[in-house]
PDB file of N, CA and C in Angstrom:
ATOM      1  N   UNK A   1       0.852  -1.180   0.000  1.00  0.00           N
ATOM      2  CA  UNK A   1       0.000   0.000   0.000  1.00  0.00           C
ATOM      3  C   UNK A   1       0.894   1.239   0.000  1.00  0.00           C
ATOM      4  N   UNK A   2       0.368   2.293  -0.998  1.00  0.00           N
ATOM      5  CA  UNK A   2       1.416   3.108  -1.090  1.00  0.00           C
ATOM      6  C   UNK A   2       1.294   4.281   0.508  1.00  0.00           C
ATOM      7  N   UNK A   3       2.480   5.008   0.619  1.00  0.00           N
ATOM      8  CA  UNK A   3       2.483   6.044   1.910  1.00  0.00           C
ATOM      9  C   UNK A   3       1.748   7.352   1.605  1.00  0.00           C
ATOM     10  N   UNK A   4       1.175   8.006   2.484  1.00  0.00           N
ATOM     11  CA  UNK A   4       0.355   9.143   2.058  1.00  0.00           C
ATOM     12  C   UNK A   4       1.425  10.372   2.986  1.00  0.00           C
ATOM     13  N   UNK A   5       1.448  11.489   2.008  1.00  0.00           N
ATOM     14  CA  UNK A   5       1.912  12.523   2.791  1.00  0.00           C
ATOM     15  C   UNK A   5       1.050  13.956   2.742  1.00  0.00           C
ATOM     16  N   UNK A   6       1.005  14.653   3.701  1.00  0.00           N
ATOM     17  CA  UNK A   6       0.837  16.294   3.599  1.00  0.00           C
ATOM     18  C   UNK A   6       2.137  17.173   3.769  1.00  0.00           C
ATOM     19  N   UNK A   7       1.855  18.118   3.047  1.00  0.00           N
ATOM     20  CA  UNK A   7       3.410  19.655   3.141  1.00  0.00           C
ATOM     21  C   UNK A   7       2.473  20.774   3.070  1.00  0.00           C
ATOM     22  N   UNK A   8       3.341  21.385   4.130  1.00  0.00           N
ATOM     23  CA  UNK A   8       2.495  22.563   4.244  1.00  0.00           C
ATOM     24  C   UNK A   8       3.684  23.420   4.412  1.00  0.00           C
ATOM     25  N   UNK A   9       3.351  24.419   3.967  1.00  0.00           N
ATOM     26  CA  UNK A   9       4.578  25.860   4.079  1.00  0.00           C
ATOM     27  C   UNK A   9       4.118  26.921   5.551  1.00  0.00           C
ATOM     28  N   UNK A  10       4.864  26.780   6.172  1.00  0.00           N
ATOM     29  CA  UNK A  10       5.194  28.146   7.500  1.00  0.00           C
ATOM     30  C   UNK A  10       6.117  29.368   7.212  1.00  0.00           C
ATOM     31  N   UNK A  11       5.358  30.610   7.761  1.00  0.00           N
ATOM     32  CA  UNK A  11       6.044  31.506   7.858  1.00  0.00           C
ATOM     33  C   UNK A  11       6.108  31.858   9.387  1.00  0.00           C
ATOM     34  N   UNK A  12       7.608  31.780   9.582  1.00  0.00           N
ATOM     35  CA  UNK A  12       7.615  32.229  11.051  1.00  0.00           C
ATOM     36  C   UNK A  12       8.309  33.418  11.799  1.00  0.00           C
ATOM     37  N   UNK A  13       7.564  34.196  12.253  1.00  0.00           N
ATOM     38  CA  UNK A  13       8.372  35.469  12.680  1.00  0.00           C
ATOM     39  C   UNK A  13       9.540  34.731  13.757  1.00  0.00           C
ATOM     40  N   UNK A  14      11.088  35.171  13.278  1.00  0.00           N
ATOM     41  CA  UNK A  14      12.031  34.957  13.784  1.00  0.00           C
ATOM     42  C   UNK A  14      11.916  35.079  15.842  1.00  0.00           C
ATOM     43  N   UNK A  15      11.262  35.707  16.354  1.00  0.00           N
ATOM     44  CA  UNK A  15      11.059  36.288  17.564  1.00  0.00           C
ATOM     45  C   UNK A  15       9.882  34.767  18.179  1.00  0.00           C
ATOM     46  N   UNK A  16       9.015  34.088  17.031  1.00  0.00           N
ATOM     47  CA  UNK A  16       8.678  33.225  17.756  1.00  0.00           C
ATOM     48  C   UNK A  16       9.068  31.724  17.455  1.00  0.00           C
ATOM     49  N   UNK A  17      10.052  32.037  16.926  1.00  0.00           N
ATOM     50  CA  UNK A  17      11.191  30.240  16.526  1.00  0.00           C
ATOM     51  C   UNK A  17      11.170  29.499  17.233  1.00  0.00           C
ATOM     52  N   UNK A  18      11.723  29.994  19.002  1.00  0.00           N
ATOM     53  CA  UNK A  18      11.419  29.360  19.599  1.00  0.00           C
ATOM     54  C   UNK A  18      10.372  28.201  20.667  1.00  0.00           C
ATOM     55  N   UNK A  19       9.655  28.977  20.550  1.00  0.00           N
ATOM     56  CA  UNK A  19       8.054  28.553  20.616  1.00  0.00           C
ATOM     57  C   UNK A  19       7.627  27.761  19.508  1.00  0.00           C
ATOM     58  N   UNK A  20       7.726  27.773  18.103  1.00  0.00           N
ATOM     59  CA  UNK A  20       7.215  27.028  17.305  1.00  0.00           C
ATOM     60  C   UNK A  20       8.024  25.990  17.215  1.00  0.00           C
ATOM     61  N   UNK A  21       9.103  26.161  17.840  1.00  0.00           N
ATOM     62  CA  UNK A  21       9.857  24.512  17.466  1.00  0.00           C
ATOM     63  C   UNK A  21       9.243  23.498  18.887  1.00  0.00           C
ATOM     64  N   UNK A  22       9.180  24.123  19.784  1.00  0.00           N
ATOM     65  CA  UNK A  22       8.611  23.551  21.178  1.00  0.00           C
ATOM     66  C   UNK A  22       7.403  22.771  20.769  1.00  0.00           C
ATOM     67  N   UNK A  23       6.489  23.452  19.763  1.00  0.00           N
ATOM     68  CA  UNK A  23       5.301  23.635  19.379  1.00  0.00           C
ATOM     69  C   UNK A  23       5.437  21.740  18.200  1.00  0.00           C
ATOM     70  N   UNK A  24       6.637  22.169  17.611  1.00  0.00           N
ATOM     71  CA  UNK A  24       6.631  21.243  16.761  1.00  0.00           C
ATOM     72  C   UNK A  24       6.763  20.010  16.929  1.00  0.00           C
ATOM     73  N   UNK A  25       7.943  19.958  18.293  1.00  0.00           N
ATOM     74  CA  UNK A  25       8.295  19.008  18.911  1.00  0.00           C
ATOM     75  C   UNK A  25       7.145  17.877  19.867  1.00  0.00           C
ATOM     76  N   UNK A  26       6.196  18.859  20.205  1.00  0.00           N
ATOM     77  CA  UNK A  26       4.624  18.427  20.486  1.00  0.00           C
ATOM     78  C   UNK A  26       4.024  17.641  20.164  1.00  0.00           C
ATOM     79  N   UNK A  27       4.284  18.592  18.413  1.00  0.00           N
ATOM     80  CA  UNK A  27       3.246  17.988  17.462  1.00  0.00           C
ATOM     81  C   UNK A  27       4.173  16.454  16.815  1.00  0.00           C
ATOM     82  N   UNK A  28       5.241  16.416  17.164  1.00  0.00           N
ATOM     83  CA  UNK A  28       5.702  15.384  16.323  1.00  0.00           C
ATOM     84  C   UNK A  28       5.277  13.970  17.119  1.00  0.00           C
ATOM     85  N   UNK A  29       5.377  14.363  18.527  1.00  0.00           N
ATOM     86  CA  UNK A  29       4.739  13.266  19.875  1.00  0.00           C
ATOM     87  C   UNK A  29       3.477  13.111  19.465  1.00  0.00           C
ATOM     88  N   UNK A  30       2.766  13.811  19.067  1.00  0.00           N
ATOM     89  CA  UNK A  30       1.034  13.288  19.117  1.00  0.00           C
ATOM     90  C   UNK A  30       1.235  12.376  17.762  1.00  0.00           C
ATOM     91  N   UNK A  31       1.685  13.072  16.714  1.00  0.00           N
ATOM     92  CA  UNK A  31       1.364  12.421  15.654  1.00  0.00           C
ATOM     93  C   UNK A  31       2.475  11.192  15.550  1.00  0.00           C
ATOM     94  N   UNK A  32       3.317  10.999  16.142  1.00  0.00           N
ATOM     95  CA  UNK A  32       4.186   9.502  16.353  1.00  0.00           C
ATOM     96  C   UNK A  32       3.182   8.051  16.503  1.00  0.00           C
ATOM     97  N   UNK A  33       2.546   8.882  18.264  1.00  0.00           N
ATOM     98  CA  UNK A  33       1.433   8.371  18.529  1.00  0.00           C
ATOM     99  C   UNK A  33       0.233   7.379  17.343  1.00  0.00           C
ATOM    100  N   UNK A  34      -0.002   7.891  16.606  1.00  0.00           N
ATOM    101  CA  UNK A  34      -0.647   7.740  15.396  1.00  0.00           C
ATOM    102  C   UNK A  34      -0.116   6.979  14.466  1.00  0.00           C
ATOM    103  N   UNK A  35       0.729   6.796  14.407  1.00  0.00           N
ATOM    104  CA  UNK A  35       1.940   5.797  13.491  1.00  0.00           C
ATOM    105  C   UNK A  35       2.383   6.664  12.664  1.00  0.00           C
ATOM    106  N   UNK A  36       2.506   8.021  12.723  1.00  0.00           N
ATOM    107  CA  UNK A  36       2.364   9.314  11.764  1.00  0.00           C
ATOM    108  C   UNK A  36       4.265   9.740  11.879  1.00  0.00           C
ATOM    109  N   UNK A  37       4.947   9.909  11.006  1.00  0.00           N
ATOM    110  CA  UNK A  37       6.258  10.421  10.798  1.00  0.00           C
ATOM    111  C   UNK A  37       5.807  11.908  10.680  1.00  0.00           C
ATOM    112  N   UNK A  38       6.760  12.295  10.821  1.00  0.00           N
ATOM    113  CA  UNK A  38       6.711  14.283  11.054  1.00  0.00           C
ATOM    114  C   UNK A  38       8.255  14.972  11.087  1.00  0.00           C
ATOM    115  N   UNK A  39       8.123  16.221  10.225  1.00  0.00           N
ATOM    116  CA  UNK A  39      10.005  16.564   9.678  1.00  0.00           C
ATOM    117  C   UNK A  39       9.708  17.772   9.752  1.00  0.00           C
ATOM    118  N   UNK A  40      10.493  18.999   9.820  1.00  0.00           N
ATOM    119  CA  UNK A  40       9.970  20.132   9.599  1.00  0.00           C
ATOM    120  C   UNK A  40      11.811  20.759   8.463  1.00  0.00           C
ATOM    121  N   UNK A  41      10.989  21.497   7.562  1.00  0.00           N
ATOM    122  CA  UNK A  41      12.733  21.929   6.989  1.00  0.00           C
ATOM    123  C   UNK A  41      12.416  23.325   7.235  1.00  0.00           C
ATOM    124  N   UNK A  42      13.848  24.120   7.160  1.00  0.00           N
ATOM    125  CA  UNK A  42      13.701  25.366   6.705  1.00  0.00           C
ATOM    126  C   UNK A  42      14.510  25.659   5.529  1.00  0.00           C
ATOM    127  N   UNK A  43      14.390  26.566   4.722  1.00  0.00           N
ATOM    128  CA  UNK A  43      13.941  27.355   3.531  1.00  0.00           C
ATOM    129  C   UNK A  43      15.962  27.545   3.904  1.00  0.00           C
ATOM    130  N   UNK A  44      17.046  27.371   2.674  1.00  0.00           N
ATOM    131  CA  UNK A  44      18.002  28.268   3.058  1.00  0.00           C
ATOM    132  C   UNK A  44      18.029  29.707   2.580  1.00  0.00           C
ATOM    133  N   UNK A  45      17.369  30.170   1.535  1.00  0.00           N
ATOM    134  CA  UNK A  45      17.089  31.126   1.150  1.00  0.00           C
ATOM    135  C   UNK A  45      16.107  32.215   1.933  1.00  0.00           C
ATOM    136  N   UNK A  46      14.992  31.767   2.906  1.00  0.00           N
ATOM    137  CA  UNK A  46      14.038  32.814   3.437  1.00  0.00           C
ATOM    138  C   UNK A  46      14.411  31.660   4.763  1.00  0.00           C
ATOM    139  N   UNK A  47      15.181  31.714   6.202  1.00  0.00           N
ATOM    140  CA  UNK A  47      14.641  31.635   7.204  1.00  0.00           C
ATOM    141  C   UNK A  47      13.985  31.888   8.285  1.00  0.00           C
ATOM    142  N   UNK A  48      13.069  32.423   7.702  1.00  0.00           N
ATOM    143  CA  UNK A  48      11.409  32.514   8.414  1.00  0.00           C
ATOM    144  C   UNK A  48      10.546  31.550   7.714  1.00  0.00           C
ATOM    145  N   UNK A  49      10.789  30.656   6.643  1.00  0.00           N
ATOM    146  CA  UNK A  49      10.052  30.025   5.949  1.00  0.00           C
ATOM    147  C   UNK A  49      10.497  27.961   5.969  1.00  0.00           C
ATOM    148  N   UNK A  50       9.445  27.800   6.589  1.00  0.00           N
ATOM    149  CA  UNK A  50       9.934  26.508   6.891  1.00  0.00           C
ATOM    150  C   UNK A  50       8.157  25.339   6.072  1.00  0.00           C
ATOM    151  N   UNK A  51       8.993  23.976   5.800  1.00  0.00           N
ATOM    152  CA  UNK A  51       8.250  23.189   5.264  1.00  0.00           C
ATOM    153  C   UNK A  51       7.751  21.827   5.768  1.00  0.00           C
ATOM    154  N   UNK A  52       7.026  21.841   6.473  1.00  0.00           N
ATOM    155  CA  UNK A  52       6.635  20.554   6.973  1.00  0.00           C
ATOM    156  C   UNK A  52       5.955  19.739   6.624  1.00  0.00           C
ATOM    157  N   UNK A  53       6.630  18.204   7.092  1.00  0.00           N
ATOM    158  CA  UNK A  53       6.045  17.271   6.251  1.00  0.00           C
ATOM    159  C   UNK A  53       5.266  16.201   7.294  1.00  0.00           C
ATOM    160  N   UNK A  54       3.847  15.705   6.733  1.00  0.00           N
ATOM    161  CA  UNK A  54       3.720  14.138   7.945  1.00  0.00           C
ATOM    162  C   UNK A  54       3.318  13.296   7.053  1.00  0.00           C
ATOM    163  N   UNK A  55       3.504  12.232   7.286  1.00  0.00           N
ATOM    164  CA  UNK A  55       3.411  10.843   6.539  1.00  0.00           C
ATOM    165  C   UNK A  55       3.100   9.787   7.461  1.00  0.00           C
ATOM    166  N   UNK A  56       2.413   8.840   6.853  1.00  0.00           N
ATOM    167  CA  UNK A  56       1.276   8.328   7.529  1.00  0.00           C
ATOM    168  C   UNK A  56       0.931   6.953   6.211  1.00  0.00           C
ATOM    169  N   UNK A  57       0.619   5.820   6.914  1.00  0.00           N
ATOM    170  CA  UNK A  57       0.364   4.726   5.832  1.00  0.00           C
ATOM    171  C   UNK A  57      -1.047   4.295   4.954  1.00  0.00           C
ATOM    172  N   UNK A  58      -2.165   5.999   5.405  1.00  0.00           N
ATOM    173  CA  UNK A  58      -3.250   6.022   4.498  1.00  0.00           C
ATOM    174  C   UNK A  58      -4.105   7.204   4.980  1.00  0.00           C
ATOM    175  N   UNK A  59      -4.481   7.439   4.108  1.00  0.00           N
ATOM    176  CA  UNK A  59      -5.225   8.750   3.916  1.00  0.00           C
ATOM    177  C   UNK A  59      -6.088   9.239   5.376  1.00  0.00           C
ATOM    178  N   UNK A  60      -6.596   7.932   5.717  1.00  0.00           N
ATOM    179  CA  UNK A  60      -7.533   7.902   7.057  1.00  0.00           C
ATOM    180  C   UNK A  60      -6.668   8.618   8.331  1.00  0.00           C
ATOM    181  N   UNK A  61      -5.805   7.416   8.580  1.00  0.00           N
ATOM    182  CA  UNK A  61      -4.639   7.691   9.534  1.00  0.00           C
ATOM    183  C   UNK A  61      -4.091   9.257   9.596  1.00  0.00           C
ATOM    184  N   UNK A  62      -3.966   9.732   8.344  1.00  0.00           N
ATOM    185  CA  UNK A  62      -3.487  11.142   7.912  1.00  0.00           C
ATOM    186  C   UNK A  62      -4.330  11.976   8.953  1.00  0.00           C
ATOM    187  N   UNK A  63      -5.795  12.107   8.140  1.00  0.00           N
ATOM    188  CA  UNK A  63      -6.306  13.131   8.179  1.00  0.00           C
ATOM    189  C   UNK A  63      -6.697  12.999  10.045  1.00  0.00           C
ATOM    190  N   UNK A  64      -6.670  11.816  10.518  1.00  0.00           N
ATOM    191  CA  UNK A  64      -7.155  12.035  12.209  1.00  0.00           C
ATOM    192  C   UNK A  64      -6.167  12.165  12.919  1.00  0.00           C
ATOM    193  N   UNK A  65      -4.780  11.853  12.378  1.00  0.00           N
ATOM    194  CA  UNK A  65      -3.973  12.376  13.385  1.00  0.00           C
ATOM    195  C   UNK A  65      -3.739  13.709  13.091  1.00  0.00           C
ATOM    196  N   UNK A  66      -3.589  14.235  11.766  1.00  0.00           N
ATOM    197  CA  UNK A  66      -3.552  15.796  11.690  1.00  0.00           C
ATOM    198  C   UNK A  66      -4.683  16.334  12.980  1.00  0.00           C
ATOM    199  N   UNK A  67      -5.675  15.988  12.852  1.00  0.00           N
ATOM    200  CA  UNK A  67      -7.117  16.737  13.567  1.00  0.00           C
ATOM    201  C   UNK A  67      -6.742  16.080  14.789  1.00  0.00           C
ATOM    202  N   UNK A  68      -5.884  15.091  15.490  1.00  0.00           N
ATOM    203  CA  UNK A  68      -5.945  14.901  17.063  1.00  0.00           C
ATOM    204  C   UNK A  68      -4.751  15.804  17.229  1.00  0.00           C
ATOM    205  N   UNK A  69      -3.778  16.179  16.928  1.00  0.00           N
ATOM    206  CA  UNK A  69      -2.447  17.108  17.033  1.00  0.00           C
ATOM    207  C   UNK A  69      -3.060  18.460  16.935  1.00  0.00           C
ATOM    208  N   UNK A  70      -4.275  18.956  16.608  1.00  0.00           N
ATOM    209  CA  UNK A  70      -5.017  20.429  16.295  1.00  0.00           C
ATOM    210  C   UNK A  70      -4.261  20.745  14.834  1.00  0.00           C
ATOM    211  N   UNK A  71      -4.190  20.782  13.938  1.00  0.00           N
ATOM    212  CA  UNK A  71      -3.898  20.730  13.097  1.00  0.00           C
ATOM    213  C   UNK A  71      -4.967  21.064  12.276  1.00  0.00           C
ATOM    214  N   UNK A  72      -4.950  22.151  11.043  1.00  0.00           N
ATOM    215  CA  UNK A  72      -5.964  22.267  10.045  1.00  0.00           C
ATOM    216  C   UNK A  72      -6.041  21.395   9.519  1.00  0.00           C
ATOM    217  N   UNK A  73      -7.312  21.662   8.597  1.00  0.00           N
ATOM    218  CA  UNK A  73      -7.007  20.033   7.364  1.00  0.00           C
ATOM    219  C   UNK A  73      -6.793  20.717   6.164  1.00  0.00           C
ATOM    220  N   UNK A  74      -5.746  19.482   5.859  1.00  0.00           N
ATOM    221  CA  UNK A  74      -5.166  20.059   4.401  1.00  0.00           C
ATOM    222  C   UNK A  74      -6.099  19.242   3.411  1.00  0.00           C
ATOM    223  N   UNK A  75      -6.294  20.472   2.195  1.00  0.00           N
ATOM    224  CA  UNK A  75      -6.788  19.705   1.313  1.00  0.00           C
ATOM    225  C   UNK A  75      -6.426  18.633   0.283  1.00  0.00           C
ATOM    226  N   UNK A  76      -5.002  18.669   0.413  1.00  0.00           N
ATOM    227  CA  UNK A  76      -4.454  17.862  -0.951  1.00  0.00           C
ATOM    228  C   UNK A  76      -3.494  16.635   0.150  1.00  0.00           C
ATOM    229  N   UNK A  77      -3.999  15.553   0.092  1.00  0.00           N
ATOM    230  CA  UNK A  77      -2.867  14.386   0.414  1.00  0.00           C
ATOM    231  C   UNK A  77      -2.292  13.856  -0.519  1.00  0.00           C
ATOM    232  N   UNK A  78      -0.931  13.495  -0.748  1.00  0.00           N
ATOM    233  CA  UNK A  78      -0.381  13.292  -1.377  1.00  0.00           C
ATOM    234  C   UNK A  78       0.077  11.663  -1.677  1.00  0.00           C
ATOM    235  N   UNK A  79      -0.080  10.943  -2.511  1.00  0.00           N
ATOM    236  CA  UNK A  79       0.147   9.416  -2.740  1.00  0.00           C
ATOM    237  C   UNK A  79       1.266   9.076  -3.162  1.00  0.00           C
ATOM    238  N   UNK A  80       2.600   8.465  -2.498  1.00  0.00           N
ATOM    239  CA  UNK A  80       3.705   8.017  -2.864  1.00  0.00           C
ATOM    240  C   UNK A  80       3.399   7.375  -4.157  1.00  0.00           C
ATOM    241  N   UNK A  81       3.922   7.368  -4.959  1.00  0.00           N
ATOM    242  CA  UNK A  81       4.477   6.508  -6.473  1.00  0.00           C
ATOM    243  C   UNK A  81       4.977   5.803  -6.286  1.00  0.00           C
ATOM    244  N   UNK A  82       4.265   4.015  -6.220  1.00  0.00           N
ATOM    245  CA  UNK A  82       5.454   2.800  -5.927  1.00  0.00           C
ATOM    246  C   UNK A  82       6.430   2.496  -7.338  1.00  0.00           C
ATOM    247  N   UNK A  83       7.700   2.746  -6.961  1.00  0.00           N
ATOM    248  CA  UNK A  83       8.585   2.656  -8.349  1.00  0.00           C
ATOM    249  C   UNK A  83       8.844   0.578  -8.465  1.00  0.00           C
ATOM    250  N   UNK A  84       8.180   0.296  -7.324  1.00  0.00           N
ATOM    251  CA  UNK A  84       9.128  -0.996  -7.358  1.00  0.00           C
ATOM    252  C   UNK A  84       8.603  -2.179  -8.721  1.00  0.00           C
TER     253      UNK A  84
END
């Protein structure tokens, strides 16, 4: 079964970095919980601009651990391409 992912783009005022990584670190515990992987990048070009990713082994799983972590819902999940 292929892996499902969401990416979502952050803009973060430099003054609250710290808090949003606390924030992230949170969110990566709830959604672990869930069987849910969670990454966050930042941008080397704009750092205030960071990209986060969660992945999850189906669409279902996705969308309820996004919504138990408080998390919006994203509209577009994304379906790995099995190359094998």
């Amino acid at each position: 079964m292929p892996r499902v992912m969401t990416v979502d783009w952050r803009i973060i005022d430099p003054a609250d970095e710290q808090k949003k990584e606390r924030e992230w670190r949170e969110r990566r515990d709830k959604l672990a919980k869930d069987g849910c992987k969670h990454w966050v990048f930042r941008s080397p070009s704009d750092p205030s601009a960071y990209l986060e990713f969660i992945e999850a082994g189906d669409a279902s799983v996705l969308k309820g651990a996004r919504e138990r972590a408080g998390m919006e819902p994203n509209d577009e999940i994304l379906t790995e391409l099995e190359l094998s």
